[in-house]
N, C-alpha and C. Protein backbone atom coordinates (compact mmCIF):
# COMPACT_ATOMS: atom_id res chain seq x y z
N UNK A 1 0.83 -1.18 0.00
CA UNK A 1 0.00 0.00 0.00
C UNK A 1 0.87 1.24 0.00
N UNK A 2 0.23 2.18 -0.96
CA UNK A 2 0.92 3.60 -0.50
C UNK A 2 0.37 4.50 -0.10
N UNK A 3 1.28 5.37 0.87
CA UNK A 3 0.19 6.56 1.74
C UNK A 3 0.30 7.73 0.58
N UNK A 4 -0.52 8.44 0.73
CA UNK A 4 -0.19 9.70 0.32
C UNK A 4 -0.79 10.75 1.47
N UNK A 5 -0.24 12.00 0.98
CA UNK A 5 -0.03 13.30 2.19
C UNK A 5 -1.30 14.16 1.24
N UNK A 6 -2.55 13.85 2.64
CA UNK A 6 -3.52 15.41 2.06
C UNK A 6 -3.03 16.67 2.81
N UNK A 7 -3.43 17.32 2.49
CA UNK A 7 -3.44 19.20 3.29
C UNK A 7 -4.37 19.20 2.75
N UNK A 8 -5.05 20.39 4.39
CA UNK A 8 -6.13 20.44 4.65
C UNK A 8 -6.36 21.97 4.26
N UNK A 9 -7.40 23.07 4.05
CA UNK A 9 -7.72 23.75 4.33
C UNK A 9 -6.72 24.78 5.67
N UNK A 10 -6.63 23.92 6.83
CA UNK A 10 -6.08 24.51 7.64
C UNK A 10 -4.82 24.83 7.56
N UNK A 11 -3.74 23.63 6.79
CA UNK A 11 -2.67 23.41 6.69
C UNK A 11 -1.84 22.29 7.24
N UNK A 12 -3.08 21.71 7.94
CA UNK A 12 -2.84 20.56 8.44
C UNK A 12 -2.12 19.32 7.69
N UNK A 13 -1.69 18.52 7.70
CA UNK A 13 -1.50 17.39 6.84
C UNK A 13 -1.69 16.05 7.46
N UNK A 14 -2.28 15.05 6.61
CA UNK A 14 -2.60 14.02 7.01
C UNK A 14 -2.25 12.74 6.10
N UNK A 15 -1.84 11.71 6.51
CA UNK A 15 -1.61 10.29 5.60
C UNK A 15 -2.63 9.59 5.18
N UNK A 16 -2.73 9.70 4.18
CA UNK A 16 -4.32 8.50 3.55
C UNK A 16 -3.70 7.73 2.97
N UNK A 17 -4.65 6.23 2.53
CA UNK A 17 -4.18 4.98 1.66
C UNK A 17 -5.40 4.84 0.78
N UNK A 18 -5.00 4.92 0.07
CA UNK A 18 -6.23 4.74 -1.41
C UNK A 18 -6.41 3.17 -1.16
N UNK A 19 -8.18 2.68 -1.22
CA UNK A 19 -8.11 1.30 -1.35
C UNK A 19 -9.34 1.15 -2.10
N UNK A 20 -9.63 -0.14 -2.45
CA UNK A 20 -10.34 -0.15 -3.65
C UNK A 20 -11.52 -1.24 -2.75
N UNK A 21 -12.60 -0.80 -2.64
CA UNK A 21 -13.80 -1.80 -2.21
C UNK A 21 -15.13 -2.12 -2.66
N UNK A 22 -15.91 -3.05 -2.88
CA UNK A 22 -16.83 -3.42 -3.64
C UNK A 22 -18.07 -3.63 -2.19
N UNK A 23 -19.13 -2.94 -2.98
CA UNK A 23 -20.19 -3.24 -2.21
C UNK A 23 -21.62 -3.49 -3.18
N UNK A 24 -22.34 -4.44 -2.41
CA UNK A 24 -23.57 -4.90 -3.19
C UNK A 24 -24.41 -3.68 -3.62
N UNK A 25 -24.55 -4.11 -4.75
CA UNK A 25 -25.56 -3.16 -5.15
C UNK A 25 -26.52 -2.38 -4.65
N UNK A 26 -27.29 -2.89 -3.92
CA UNK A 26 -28.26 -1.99 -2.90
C UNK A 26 -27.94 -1.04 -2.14
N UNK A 27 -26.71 -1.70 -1.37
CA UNK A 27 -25.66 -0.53 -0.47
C UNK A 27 -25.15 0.75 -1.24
N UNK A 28 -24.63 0.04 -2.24
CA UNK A 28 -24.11 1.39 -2.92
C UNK A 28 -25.47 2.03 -3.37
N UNK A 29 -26.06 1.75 -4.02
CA UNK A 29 -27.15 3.19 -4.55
C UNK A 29 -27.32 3.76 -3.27
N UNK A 30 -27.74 3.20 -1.77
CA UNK A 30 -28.03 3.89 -0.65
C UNK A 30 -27.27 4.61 -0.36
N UNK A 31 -25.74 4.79 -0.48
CA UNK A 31 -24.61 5.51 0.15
C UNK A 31 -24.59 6.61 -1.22
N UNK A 32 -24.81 6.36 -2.13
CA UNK A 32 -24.76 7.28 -3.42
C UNK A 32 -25.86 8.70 -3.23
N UNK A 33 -27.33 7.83 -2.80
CA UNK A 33 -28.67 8.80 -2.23
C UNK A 33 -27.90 9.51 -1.76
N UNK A 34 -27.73 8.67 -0.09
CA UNK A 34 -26.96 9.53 0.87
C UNK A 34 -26.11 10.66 0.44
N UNK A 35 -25.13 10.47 0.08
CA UNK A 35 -24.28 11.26 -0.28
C UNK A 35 -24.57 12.54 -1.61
N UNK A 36 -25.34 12.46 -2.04
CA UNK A 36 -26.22 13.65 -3.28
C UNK A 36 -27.19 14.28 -2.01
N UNK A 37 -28.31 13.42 -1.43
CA UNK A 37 -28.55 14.64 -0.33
C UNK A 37 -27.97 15.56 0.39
N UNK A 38 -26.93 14.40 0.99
CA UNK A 38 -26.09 15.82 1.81
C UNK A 38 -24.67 16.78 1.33
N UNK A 39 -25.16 16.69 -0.19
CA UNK A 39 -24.08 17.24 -1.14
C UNK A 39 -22.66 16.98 -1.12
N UNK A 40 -22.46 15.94 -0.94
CA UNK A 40 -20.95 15.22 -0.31
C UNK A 40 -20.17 14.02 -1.49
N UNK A 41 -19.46 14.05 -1.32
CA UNK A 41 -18.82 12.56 -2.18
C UNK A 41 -19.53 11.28 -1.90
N UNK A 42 -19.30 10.34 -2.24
CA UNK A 42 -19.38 8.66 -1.95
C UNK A 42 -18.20 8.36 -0.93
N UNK A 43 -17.30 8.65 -1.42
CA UNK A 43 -15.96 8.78 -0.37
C UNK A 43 -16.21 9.22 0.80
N UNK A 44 -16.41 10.59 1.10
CA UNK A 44 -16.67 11.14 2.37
C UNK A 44 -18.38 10.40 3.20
N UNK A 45 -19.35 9.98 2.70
CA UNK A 45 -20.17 9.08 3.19
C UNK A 45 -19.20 8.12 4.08
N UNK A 46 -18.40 7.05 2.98
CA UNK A 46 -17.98 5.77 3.54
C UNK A 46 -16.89 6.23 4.55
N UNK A 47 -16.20 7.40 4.69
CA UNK A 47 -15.10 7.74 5.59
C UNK A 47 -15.83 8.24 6.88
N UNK A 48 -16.53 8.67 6.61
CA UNK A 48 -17.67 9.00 7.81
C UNK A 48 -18.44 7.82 8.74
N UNK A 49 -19.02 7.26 7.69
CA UNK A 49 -19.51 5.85 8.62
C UNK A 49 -18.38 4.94 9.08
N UNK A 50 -17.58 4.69 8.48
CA UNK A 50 -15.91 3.61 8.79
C UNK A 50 -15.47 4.92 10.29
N UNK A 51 -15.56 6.07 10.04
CA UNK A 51 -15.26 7.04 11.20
C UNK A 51 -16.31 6.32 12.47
N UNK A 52 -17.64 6.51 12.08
CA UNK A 52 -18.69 5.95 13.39
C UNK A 52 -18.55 4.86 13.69
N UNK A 53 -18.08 3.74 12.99
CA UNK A 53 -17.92 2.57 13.58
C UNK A 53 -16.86 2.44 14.44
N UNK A 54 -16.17 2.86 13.97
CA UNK A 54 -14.20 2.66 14.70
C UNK A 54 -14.37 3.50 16.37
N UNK A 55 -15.18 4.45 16.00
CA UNK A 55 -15.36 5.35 17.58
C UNK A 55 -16.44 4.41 18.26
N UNK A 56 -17.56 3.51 17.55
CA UNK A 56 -18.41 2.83 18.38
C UNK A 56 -17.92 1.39 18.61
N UNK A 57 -16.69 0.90 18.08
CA UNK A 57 -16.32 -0.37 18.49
C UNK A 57 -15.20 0.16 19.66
N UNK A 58 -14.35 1.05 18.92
CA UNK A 58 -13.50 1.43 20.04
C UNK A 58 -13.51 2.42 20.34
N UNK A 59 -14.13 2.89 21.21
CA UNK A 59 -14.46 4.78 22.12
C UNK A 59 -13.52 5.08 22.66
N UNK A 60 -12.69 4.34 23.05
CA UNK A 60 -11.38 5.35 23.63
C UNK A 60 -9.82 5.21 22.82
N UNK A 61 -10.24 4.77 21.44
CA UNK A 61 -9.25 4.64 20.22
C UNK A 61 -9.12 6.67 20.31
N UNK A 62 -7.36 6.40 20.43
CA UNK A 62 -7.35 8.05 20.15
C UNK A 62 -7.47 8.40 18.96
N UNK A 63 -7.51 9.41 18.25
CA UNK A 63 -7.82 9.59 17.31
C UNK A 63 -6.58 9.85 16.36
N UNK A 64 -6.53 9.40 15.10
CA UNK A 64 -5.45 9.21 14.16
C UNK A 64 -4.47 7.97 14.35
N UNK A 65 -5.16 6.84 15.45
CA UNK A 65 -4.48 5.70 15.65
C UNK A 65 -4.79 4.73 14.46
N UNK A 66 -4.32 3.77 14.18
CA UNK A 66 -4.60 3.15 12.84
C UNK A 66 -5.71 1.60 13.45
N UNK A 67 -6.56 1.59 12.56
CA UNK A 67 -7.51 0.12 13.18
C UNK A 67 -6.73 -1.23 13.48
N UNK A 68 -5.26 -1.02 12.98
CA UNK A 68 -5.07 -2.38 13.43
C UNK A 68 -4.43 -2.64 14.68
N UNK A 69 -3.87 -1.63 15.45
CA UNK A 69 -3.10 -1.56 16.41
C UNK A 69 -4.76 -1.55 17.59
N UNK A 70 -5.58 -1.11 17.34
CA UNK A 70 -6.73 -0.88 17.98
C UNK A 70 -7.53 -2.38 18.09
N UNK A 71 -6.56 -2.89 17.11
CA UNK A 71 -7.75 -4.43 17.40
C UNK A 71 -6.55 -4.86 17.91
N UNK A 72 -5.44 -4.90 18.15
CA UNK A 72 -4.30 -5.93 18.68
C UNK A 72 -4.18 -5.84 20.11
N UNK A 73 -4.65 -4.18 20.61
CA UNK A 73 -4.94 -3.93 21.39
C UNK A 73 -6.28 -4.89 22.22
N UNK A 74 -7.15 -4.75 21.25
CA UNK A 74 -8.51 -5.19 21.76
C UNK A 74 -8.32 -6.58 22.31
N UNK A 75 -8.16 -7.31 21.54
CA UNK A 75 -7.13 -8.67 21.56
C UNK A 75 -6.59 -8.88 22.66
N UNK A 76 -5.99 -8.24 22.94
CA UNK A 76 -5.15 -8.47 23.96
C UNK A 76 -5.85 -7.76 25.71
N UNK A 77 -6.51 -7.18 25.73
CA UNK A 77 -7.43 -7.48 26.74
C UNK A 77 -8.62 -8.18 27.01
């Protein structure tokens, strides 16, 4: 995998990994709706919900920790 470096608006910078995922048909038109209502990408939908899950499986994951260290963690208690 390769990261690449966004900047933000603020000036912030952050590491992303481009990945490529398939979802059933139904899902996707729903996340597509979604995302034309609230005038947003498809991308930013799925980064948003993958955001709500990761804070509702792990709530005290700090933030900008990566999911796998968060499950090795989990694991291990």
């Amino acid at each position: 995998m390769r990261a690449q470096v966004k900047r933000h608006a603020s000036g912030a910078q952050e590491r992303t990994i481009r990945a490529s995922i398939s979802f059933p048909e139904d899902q996707y038109q729903v996340l597509e709706k979604i995302a034309v209502e609230n005038k947003v990408s498809l991308a930013w939908v799925v980064r948003d919900a993958i955001d709500g899950y990761l804070k509702a499986k792990w709530p005290l994951l700090p933030q900008g920790t990566d999911a796998e260290d968060a499950q090795q963690t989990s694991e291990r208690a």
